[in-house]
PDB file of N, CA and C in Angstrom:
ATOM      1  N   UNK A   1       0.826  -1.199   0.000  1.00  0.00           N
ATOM      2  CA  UNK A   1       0.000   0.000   0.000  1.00  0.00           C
ATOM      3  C   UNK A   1       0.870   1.263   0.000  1.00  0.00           C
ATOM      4  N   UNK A   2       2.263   1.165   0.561  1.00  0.00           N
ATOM      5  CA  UNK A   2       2.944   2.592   0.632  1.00  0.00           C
ATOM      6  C   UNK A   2       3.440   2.325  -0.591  1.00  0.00           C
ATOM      7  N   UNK A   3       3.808   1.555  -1.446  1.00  0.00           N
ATOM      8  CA  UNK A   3       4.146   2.132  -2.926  1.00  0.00           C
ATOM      9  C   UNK A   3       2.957   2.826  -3.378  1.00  0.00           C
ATOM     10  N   UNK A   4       1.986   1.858  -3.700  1.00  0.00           N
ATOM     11  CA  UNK A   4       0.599   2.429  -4.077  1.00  0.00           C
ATOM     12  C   UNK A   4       0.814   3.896  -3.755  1.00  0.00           C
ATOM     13  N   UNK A   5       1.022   4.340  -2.655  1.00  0.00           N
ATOM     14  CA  UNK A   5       0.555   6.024  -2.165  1.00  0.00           C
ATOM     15  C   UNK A   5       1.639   6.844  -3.155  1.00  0.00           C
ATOM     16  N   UNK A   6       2.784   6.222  -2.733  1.00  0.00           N
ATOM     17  CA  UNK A   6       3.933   7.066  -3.532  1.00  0.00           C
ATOM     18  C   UNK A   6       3.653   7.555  -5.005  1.00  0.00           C
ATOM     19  N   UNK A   7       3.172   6.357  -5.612  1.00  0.00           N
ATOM     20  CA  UNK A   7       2.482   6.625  -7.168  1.00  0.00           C
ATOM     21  C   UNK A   7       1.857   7.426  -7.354  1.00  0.00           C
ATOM     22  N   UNK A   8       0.084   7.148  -6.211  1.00  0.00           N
ATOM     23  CA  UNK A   8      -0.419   8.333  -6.353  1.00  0.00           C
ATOM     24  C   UNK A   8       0.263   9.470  -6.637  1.00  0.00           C
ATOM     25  N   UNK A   9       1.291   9.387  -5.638  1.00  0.00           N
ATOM     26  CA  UNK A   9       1.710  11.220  -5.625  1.00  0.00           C
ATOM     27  C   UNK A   9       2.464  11.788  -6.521  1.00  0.00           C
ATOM     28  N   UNK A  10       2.860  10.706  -7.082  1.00  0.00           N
ATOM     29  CA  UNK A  10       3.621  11.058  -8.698  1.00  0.00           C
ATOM     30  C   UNK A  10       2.998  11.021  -9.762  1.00  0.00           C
ATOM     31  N   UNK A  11       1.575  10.655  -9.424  1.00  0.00           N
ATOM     32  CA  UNK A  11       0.160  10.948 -10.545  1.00  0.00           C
ATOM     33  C   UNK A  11       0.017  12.002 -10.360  1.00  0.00           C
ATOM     34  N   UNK A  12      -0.499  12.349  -9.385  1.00  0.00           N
ATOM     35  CA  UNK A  12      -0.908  14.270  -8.755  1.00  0.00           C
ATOM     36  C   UNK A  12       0.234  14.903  -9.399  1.00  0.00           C
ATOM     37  N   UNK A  13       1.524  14.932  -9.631  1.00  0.00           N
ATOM     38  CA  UNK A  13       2.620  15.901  -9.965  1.00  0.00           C
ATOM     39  C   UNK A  13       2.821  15.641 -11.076  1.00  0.00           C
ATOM     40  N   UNK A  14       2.545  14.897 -11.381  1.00  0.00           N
ATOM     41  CA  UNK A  14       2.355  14.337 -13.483  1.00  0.00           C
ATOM     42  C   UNK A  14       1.056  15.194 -13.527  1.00  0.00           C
ATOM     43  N   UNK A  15       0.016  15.044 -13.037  1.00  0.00           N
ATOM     44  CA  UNK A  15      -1.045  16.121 -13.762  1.00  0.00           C
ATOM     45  C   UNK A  15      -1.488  17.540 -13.322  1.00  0.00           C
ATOM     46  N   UNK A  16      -1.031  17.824 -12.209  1.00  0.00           N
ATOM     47  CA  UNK A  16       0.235  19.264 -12.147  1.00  0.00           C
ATOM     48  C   UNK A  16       0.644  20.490 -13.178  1.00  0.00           C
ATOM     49  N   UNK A  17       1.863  19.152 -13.322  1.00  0.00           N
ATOM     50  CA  UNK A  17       2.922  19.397 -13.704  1.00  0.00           C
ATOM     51  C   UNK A  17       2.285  19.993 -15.239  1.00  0.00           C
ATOM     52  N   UNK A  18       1.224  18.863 -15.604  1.00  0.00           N
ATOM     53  CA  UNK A  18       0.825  18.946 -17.219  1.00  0.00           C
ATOM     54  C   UNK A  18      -0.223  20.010 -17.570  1.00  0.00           C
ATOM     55  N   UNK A  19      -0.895  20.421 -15.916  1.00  0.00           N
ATOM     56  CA  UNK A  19      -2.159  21.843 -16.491  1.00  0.00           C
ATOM     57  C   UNK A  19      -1.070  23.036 -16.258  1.00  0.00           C
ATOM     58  N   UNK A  20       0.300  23.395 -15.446  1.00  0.00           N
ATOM     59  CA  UNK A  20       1.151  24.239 -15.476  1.00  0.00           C
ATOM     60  C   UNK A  20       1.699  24.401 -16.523  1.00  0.00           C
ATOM     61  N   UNK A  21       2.238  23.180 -17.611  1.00  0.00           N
ATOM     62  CA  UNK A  21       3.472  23.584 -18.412  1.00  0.00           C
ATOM     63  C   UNK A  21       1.903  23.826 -20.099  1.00  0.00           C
ATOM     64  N   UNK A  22       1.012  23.111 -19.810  1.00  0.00           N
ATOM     65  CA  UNK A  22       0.121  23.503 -20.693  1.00  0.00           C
ATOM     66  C   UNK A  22      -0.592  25.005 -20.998  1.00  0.00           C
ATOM     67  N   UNK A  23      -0.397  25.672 -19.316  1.00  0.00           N
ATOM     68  CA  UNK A  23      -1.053  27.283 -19.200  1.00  0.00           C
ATOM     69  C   UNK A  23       0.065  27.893 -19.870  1.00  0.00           C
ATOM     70  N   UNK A  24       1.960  27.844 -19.493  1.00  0.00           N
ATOM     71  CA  UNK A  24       2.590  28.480 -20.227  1.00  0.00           C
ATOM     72  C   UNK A  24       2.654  28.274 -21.297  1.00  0.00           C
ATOM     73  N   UNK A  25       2.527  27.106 -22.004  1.00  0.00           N
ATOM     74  CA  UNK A  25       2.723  27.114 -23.487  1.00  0.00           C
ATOM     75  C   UNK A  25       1.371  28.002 -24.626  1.00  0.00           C
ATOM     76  N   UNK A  26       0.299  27.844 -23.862  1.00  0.00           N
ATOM     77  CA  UNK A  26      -0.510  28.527 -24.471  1.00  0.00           C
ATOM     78  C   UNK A  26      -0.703  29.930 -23.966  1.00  0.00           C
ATOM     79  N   UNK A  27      -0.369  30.827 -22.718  1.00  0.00           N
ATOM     80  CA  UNK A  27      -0.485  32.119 -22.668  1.00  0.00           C
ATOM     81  C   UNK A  27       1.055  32.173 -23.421  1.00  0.00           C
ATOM     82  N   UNK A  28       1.918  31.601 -22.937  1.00  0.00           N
ATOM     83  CA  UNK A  28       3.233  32.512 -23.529  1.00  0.00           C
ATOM     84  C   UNK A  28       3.876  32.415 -24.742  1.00  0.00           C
ATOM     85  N   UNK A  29       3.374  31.032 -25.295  1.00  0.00           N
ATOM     86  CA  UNK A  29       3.854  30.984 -26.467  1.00  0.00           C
ATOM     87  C   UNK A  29       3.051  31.212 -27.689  1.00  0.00           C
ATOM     88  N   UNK A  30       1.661  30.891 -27.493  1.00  0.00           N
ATOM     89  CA  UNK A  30       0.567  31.185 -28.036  1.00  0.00           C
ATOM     90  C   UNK A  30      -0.143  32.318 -28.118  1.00  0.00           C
ATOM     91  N   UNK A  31       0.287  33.326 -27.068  1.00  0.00           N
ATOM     92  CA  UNK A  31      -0.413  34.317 -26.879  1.00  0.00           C
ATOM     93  C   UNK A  31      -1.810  34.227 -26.100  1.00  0.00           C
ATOM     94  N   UNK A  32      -2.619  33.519 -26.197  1.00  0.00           N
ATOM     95  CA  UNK A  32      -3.539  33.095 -26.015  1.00  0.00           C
ATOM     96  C   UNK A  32      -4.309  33.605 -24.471  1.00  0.00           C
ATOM     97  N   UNK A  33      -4.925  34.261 -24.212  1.00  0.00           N
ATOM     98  CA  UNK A  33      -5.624  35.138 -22.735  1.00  0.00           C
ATOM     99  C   UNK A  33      -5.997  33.914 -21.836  1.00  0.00           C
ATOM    100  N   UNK A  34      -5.298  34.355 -20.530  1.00  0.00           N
ATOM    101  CA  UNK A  34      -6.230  33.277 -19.099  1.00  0.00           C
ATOM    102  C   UNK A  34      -7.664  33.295 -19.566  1.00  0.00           C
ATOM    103  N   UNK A  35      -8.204  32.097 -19.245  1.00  0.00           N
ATOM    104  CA  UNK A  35      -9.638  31.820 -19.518  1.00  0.00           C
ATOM    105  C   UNK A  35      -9.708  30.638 -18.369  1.00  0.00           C
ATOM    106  N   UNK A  36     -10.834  31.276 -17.673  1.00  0.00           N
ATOM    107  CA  UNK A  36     -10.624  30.774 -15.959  1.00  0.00           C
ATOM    108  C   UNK A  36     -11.821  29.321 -16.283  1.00  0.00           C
ATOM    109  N   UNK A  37     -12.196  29.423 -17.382  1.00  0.00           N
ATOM    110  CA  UNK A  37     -13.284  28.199 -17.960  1.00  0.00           C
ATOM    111  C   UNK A  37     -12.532  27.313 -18.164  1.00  0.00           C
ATOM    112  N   UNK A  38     -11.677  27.578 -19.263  1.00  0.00           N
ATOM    113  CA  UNK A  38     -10.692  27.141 -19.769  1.00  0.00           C
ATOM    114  C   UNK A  38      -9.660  26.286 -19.081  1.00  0.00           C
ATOM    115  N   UNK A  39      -9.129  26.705 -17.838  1.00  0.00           N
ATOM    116  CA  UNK A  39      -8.297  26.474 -16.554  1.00  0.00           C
ATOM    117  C   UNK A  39      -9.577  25.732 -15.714  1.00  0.00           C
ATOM    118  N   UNK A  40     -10.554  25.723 -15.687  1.00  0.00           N
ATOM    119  CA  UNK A  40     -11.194  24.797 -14.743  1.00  0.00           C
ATOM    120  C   UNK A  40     -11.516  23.484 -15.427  1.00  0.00           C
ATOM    121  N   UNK A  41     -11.742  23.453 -16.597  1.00  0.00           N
ATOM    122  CA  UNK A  41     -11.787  22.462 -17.165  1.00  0.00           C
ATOM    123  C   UNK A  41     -10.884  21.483 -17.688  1.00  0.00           C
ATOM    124  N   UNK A  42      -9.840  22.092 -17.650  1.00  0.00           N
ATOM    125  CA  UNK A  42      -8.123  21.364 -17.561  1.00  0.00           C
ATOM    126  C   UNK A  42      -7.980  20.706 -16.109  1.00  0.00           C
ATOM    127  N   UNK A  43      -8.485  21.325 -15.025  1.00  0.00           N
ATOM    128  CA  UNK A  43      -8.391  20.653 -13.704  1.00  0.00           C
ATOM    129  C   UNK A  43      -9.439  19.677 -13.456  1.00  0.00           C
ATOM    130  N   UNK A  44     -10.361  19.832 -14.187  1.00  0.00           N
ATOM    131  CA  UNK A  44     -11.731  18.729 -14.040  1.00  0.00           C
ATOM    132  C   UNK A  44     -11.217  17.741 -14.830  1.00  0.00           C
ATOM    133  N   UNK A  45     -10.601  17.513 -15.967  1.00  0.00           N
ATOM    134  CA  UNK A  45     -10.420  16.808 -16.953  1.00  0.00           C
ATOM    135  C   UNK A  45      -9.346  16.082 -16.331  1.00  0.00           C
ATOM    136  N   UNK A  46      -8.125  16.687 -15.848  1.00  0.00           N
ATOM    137  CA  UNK A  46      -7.083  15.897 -14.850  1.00  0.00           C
ATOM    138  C   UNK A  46      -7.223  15.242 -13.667  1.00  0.00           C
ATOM    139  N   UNK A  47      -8.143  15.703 -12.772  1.00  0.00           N
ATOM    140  CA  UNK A  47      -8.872  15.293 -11.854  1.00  0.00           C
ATOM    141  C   UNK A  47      -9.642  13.612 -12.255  1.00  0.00           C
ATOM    142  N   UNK A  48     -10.438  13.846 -13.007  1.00  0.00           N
ATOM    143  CA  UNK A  48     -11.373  12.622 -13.776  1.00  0.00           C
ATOM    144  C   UNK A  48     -10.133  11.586 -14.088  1.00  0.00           C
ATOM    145  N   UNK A  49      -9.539  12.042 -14.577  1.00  0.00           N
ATOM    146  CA  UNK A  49      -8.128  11.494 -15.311  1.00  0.00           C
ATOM    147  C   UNK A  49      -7.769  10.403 -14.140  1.00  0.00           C
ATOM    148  N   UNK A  50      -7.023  11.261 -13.512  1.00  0.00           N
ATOM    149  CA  UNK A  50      -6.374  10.407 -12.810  1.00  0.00           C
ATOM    150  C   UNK A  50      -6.647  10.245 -11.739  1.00  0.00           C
ATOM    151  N   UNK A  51      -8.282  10.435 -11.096  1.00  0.00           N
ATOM    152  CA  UNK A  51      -9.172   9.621 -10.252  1.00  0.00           C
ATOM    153  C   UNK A  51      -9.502   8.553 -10.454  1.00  0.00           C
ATOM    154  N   UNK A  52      -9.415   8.352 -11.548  1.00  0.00           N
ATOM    155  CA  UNK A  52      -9.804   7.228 -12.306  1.00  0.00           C
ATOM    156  C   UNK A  52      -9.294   6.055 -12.224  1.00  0.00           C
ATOM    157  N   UNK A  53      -7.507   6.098 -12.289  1.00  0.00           N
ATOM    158  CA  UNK A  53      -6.430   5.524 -12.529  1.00  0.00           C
ATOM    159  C   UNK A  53      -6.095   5.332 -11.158  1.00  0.00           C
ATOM    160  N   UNK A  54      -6.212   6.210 -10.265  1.00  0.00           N
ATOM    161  CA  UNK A  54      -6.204   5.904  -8.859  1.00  0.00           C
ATOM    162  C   UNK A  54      -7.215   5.223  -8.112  1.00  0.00           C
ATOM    163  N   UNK A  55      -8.639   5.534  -8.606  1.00  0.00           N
ATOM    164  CA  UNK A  55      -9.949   4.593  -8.183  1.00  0.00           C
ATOM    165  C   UNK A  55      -9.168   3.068  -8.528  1.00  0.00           C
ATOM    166  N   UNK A  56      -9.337   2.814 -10.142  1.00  0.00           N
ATOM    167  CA  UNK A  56      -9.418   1.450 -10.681  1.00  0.00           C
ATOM    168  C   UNK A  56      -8.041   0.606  -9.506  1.00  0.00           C
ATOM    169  N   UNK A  57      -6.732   1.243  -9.590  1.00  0.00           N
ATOM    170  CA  UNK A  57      -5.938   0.962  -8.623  1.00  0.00           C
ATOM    171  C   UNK A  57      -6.216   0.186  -7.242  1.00  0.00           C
ATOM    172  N   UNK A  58      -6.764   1.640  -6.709  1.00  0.00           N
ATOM    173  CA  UNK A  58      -7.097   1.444  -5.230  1.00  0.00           C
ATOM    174  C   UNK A  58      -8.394  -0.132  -5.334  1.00  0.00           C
ATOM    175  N   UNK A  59      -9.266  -0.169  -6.227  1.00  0.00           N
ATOM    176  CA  UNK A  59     -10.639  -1.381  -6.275  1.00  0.00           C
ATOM    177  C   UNK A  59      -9.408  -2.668  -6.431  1.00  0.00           C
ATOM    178  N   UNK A  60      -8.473  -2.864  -7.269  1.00  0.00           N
ATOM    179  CA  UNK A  60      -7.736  -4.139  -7.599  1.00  0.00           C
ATOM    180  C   UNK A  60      -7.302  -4.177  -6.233  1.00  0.00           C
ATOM    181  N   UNK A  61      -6.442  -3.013  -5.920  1.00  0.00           N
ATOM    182  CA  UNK A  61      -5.999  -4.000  -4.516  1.00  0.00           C
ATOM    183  C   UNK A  61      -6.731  -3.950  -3.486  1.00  0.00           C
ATOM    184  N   UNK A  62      -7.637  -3.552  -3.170  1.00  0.00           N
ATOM    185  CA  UNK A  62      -9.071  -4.149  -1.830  1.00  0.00           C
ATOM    186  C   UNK A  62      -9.259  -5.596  -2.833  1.00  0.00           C
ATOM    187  N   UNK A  63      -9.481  -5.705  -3.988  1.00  0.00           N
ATOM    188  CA  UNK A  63     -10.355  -7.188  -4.318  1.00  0.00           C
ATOM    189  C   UNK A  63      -9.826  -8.206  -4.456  1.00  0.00           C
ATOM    190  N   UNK A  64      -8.238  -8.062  -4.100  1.00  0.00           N
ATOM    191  CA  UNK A  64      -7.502  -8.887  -3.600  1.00  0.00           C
ATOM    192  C   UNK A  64      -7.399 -10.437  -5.067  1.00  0.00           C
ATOM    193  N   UNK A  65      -8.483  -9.955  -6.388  1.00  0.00           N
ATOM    194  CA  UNK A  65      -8.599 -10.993  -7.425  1.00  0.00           C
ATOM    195  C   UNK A  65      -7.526 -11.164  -8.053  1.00  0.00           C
ATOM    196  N   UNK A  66      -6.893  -9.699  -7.947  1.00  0.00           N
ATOM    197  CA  UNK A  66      -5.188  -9.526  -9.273  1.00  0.00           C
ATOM    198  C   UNK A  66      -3.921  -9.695  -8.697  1.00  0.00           C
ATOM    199  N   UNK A  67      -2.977  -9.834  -8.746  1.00  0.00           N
ATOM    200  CA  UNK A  67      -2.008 -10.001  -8.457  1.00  0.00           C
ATOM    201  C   UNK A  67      -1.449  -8.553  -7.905  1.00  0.00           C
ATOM    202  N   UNK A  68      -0.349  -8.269  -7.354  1.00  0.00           N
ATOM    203  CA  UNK A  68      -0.054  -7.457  -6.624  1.00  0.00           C
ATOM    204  C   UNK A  68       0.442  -6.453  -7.325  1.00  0.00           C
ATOM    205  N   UNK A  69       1.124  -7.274  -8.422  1.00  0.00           N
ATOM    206  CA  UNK A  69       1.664  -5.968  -9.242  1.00  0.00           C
ATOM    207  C   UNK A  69       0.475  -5.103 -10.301  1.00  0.00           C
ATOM    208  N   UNK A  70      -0.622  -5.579 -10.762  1.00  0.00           N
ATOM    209  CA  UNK A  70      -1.348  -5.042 -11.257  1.00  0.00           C
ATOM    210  C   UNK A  70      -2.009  -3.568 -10.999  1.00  0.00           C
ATOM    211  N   UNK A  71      -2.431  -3.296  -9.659  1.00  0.00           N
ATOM    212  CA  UNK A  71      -2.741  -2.237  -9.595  1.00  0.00           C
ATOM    213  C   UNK A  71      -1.426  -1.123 -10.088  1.00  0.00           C
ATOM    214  N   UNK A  72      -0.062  -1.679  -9.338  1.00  0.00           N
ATOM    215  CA  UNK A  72       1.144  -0.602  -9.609  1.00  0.00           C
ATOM    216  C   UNK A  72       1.326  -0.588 -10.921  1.00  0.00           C
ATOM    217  N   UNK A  73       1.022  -0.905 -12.188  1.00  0.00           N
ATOM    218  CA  UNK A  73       0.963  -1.001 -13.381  1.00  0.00           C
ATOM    219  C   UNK A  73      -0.229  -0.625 -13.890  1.00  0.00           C
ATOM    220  N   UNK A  74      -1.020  -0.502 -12.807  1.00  0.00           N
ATOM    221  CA  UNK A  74      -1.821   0.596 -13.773  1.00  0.00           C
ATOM    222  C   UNK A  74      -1.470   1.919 -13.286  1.00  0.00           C
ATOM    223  N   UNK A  75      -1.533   2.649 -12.448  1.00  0.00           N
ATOM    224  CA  UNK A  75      -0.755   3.422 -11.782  1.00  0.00           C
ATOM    225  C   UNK A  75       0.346   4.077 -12.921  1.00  0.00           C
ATOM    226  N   UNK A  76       1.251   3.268 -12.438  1.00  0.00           N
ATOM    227  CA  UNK A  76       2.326   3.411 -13.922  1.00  0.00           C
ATOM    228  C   UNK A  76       1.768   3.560 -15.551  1.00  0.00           C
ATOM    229  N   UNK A  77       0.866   3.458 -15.655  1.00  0.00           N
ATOM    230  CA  UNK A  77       0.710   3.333 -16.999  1.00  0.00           C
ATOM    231  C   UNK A  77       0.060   5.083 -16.868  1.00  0.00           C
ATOM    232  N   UNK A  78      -1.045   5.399 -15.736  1.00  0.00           N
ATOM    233  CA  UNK A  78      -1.317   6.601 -15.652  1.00  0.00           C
ATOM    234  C   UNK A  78      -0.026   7.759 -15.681  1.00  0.00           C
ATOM    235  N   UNK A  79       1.374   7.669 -15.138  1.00  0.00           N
ATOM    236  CA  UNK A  79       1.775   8.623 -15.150  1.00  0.00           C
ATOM    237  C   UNK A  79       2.754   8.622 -16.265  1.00  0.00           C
ATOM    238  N   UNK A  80       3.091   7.341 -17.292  1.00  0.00           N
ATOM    239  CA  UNK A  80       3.581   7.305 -18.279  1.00  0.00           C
ATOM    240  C   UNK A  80       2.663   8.312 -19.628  1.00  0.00           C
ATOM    241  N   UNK A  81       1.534   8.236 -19.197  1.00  0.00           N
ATOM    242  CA  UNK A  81       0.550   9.089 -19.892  1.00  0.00           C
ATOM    243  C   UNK A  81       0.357  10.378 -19.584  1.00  0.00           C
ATOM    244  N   UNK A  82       0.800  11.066 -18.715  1.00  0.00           N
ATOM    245  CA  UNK A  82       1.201  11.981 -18.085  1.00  0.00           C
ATOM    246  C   UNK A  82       1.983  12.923 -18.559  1.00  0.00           C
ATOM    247  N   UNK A  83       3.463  11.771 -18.311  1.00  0.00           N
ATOM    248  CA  UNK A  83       4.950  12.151 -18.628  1.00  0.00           C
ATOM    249  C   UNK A  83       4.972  12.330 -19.573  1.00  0.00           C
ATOM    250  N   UNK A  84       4.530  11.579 -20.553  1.00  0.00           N
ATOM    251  CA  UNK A  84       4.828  11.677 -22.081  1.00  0.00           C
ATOM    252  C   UNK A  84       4.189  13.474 -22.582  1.00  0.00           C
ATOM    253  N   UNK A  85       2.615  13.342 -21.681  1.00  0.00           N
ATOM    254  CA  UNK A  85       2.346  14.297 -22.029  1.00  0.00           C
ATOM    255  C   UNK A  85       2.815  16.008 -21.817  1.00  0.00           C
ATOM    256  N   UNK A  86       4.017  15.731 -20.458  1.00  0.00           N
ATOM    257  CA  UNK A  86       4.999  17.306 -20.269  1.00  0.00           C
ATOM    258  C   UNK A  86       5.648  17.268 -21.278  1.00  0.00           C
ATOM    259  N   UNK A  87       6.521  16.053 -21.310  1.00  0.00           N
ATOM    260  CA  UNK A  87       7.580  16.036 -22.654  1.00  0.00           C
ATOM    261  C   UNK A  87       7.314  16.978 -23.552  1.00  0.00           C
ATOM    262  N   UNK A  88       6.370  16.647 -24.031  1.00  0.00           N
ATOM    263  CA  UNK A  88       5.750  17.062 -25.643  1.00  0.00           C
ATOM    264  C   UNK A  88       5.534  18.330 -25.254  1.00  0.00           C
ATOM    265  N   UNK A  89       5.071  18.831 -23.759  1.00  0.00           N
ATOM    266  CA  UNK A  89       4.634  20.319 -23.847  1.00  0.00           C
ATOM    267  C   UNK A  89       6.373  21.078 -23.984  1.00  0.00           C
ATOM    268  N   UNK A  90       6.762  20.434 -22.822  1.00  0.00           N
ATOM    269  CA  UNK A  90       8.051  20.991 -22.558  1.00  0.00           C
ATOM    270  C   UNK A  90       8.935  20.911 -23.985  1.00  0.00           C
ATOM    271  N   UNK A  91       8.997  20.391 -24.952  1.00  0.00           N
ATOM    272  CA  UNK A  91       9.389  20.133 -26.875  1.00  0.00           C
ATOM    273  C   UNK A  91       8.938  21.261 -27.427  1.00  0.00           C
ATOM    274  N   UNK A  92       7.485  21.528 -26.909  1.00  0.00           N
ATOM    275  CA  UNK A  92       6.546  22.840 -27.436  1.00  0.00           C
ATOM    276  C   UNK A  92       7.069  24.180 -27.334  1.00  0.00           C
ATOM    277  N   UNK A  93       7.097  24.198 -25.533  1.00  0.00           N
ATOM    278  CA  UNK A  93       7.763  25.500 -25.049  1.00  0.00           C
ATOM    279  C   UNK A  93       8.827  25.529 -25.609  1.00  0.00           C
ATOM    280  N   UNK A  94      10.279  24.883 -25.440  1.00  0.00           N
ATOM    281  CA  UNK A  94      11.817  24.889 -26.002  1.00  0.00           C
ATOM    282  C   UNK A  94      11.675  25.534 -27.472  1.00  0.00           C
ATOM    283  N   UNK A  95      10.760  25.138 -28.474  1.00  0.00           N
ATOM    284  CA  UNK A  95      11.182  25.291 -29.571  1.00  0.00           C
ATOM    285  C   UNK A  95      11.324  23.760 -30.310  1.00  0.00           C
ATOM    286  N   UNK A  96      11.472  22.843 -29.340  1.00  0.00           N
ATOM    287  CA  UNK A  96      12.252  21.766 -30.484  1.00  0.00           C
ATOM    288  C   UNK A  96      11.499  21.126 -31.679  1.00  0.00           C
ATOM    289  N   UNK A  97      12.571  21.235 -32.757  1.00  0.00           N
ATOM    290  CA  UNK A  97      11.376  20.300 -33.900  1.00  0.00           C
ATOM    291  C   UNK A  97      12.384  19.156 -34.249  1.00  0.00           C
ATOM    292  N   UNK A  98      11.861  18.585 -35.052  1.00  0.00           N
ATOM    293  CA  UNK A  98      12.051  16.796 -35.370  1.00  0.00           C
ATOM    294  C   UNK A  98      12.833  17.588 -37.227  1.00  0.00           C
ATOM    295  N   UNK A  99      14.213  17.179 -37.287  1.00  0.00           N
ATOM    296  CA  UNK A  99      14.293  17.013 -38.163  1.00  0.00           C
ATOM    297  C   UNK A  99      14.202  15.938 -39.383  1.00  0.00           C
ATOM    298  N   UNK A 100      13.962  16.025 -40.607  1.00  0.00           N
ATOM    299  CA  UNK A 100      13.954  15.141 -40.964  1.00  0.00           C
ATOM    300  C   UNK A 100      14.697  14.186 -41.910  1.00  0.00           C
TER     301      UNK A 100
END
């Protein structure tokens, strides 16, 4: 269960991490005006997200049906979805492009 928690908390800072680096890329690089709709619905959408990934988690290991590592793999799979998704912001902000 204390891995389990730890994950959580590296879910919470994976989706964070991803409505922060998403507000700068679109006010600062985009230009684009705070829109407090806009910003609540990025936190509802992350929230859902990875309540979700933390619900389904937390139900496998009370139901004791899956194996132990399953819940931490889903878990993991939530903040690989996450991560991937700063990357790409943080690629955005930098400038970087893919040559070809």
């Amino acid at each position: 269960m204390t891995e389990l928690l730890k994950l959580i908390l590296a879910l919470g800072l994976a989706v964070v991490t991803n409505i922060a680096l998403g507000m700068w890329y679109n006010i600062g690089k985009k230009n684009m005006k705070f829109d407090w709709k806009i910003f609540l619905n990025g936190i509802i959408k992350g929230a859902i997200i990875g309540g979700s990934f933390i619900s389904l988690s937390y139900v496998l290991e009370l139901s004791n049906i899956t194996t132990e590592e399953v819940p931490i793999v889903i878990l993991l799979g939530g903040i690989t979805i996450y991560f991937g998704m700063c990357v790409t912001k943080l690629k955005d902000i930098l400038g970087i492009t893919k040559k070809a």
